[in-house]
C-alpha atoms as a PDB file:
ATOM      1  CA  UNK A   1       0.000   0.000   0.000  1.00  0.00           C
ATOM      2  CA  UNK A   2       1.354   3.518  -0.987  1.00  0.00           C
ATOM      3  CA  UNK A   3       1.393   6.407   1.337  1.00  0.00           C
ATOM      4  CA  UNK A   4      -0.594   9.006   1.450  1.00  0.00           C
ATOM      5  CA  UNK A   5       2.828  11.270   0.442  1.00  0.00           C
ATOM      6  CA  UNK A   6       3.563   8.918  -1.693  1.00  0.00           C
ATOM      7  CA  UNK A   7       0.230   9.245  -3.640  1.00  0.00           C
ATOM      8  CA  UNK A   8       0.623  13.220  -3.317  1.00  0.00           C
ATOM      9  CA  UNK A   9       3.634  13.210  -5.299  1.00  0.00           C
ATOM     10  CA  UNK A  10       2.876  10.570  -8.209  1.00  0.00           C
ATOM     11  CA  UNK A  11      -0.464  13.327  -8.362  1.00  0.00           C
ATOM     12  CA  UNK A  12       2.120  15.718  -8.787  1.00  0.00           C
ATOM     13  CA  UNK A  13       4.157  14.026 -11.395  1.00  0.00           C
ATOM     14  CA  UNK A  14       0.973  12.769 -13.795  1.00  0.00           C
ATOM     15  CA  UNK A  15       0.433  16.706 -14.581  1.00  0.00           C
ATOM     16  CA  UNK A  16       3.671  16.186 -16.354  1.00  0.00           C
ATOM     17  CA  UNK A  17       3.907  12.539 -17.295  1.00  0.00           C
ATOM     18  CA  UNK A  18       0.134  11.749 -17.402  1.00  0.00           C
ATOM     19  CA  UNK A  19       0.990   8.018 -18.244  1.00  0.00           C
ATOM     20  CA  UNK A  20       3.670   7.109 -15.109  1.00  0.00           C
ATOM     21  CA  UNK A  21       2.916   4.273 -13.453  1.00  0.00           C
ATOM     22  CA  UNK A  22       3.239   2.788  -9.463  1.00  0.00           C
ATOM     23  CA  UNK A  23       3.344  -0.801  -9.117  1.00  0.00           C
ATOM     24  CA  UNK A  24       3.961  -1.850  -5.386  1.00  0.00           C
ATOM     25  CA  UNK A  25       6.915  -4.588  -4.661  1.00  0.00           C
ATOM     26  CA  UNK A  26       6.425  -7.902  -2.190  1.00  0.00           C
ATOM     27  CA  UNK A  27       9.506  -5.849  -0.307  1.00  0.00           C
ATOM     28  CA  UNK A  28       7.499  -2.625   0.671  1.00  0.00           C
ATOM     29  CA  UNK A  29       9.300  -1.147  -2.409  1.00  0.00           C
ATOM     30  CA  UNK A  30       7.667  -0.121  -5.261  1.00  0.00           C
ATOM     31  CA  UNK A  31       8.225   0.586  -9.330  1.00  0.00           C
ATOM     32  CA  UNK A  32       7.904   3.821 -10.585  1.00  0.00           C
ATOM     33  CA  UNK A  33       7.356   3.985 -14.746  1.00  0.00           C
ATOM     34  CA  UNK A  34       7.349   6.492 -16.862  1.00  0.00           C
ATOM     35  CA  UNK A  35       6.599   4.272 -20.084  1.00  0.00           C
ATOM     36  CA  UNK A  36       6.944   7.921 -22.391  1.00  0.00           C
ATOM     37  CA  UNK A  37      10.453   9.514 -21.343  1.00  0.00           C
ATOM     38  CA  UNK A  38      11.207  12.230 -23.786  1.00  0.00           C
ATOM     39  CA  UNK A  39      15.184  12.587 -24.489  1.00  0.00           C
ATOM     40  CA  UNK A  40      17.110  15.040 -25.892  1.00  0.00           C
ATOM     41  CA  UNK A  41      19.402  15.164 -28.892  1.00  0.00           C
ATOM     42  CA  UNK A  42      22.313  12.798 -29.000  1.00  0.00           C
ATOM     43  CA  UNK A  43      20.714   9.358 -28.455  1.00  0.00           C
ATOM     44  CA  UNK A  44      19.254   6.446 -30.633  1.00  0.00           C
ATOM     45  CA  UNK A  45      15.860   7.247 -29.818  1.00  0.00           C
ATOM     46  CA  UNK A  46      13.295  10.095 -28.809  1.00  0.00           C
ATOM     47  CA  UNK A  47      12.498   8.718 -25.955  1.00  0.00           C
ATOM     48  CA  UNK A  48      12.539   5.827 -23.601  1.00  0.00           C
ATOM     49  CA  UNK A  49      10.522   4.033 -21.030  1.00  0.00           C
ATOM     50  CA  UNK A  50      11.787   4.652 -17.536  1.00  0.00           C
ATOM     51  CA  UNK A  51      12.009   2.558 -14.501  1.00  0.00           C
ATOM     52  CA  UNK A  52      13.158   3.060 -11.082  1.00  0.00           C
ATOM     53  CA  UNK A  53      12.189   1.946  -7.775  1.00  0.00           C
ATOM     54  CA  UNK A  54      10.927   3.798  -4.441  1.00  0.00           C
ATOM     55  CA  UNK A  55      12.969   1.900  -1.897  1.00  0.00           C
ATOM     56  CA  UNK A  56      11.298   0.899   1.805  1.00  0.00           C
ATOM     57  CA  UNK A  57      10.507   3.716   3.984  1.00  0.00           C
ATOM     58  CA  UNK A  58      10.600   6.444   0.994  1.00  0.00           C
ATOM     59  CA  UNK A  59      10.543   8.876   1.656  1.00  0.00           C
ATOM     60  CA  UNK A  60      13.077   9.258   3.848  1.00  0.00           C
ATOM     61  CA  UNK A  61      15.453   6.592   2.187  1.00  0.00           C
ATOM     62  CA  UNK A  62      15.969   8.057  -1.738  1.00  0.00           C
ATOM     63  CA  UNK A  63      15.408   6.085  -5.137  1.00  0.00           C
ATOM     64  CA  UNK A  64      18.765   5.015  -6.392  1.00  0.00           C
ATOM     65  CA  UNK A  65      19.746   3.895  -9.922  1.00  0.00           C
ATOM     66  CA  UNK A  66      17.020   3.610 -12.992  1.00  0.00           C
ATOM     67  CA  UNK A  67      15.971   1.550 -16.180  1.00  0.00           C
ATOM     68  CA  UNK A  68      15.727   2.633 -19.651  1.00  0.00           C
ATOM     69  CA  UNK A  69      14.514   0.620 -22.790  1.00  0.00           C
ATOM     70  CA  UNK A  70      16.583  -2.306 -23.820  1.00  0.00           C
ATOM     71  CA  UNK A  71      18.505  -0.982 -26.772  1.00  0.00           C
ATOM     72  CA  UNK A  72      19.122   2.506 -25.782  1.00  0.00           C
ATOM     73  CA  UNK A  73      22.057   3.571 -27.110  1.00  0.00           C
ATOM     74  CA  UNK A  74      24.171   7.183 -27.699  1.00  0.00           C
ATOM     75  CA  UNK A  75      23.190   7.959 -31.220  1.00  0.00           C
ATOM     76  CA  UNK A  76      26.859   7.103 -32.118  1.00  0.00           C
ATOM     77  CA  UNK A  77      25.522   2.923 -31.194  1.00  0.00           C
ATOM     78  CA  UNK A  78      27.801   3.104 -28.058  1.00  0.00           C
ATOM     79  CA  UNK A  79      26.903   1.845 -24.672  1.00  0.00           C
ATOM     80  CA  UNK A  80      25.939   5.154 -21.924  1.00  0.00           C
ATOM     81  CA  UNK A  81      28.937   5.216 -19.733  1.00  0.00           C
ATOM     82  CA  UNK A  82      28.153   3.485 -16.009  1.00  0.00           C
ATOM     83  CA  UNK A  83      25.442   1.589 -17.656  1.00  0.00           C
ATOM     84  CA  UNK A  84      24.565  -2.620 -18.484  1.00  0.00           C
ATOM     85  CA  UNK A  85      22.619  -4.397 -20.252  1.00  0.00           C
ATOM     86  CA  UNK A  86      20.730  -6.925 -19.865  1.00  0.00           C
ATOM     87  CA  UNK A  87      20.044  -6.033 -16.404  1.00  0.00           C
ATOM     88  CA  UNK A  88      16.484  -7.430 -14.309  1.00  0.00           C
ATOM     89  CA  UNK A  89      14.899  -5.025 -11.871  1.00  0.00           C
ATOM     90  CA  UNK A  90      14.585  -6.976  -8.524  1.00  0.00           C
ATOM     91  CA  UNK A  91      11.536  -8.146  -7.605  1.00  0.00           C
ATOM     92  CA  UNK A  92       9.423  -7.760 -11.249  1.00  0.00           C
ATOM     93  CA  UNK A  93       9.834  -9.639 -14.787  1.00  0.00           C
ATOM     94  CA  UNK A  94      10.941  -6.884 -16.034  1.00  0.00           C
ATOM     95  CA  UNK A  95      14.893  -5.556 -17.214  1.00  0.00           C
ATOM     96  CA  UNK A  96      16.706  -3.034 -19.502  1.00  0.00           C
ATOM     97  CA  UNK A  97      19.180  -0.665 -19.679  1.00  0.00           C
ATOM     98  CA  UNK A  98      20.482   0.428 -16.346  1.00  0.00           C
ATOM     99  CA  UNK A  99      22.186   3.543 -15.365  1.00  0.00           C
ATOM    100  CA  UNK A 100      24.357   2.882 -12.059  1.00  0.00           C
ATOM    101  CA  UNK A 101      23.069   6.915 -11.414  1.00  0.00           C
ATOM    102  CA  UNK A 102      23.194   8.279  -8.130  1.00  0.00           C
ATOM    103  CA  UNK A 103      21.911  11.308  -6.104  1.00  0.00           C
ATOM    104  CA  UNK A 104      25.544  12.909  -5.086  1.00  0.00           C
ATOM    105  CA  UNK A 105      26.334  13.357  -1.792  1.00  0.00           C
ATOM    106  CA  UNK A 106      22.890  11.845  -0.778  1.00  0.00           C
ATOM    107  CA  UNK A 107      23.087  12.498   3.200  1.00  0.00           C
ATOM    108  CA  UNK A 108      23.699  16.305   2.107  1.00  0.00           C
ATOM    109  CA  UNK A 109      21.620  16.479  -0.939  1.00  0.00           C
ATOM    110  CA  UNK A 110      18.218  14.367  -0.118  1.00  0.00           C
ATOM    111  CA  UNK A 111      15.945  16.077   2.427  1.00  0.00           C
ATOM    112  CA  UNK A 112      12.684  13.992   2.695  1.00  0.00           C
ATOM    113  CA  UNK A 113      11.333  17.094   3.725  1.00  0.00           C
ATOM    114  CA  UNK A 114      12.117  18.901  -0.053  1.00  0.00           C
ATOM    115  CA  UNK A 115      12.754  16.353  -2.356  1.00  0.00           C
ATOM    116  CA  UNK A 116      10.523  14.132  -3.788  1.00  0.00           C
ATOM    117  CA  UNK A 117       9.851  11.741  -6.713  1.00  0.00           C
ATOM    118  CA  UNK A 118       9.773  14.584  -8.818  1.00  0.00           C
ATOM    119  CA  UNK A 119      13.492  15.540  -7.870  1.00  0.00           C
ATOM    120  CA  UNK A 120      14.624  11.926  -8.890  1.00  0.00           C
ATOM    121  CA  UNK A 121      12.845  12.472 -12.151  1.00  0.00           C
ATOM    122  CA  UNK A 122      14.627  15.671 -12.389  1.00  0.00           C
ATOM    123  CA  UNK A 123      18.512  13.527 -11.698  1.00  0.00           C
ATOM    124  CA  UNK A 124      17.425  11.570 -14.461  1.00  0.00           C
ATOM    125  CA  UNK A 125      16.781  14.002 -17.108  1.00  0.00           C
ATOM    126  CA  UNK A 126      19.857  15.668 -16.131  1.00  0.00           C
ATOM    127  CA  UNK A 127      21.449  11.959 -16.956  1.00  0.00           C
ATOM    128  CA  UNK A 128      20.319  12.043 -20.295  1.00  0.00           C
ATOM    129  CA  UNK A 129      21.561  15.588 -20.998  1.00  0.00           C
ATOM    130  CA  UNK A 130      24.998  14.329 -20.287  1.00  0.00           C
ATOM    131  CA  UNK A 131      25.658  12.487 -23.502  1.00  0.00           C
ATOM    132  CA  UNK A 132      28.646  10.205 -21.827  1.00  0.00           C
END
């Protein structure tokens, strides 16, 4: 079962990904997806479907790492640097592309209290901008 801030922030999120999708986890966990992930110039597609999960206890503990479609590439065909392939995402049938992607710093840059899924959807964009 989601929390109610939980719920408040995918709310928050459909206004700009209408389609994003929660799917809770056996764990306590839960998948976030954004199934329409628009990207900018410099990769092999327009966009991507994006995965990540809301770890135990979110908010306080922050999402770490996300999914991408299989066969997302830099539009040159190379691999994203700190990324693999095939690679499952615990606890669902599902896999993809992931991005070892991190919030930096986390104990100094995650406040519960500010950030939300939102601000993880944010660190992910900002991933794709960086064409490495």
């Amino acid at each position: 079962m989601l929390s109610p801030v939980t719920t408040r922030q995918l709310d928050r999120v459909r206004i700009r990904y209408p389609d994003v999708q929660i799917q809770p986890l056996p764990s306590g966990a839960a998948l976030v997806t954004i199934p329409t992930f628009s990207l900018p110039g410099g990769w092999n597609a327009s966009s991507t479907c994006v995965r990540f999960i809301l770890p135990v206890g979110y908010p306080g503990p922050h999402p770490d790492c996300f999914w991408a479609s299989t066969g997302l590439r830099l539009a040159n065909g190379q691999l994203p640097q700190a990324s693999q392939e095939p690679n499952p995402i615990p606890e669902t049938p599902y896999g993809g592309l992931w991005f070892s992607w991190h919030v930096v710093d986390a104990h100094a840059n995650w406040n519960p209290n500010r950030d939300d899924i939102s601000t993880y959807i944010n660190i992910i964009a900002e991933r794709f901008r960086r064409l490495q």
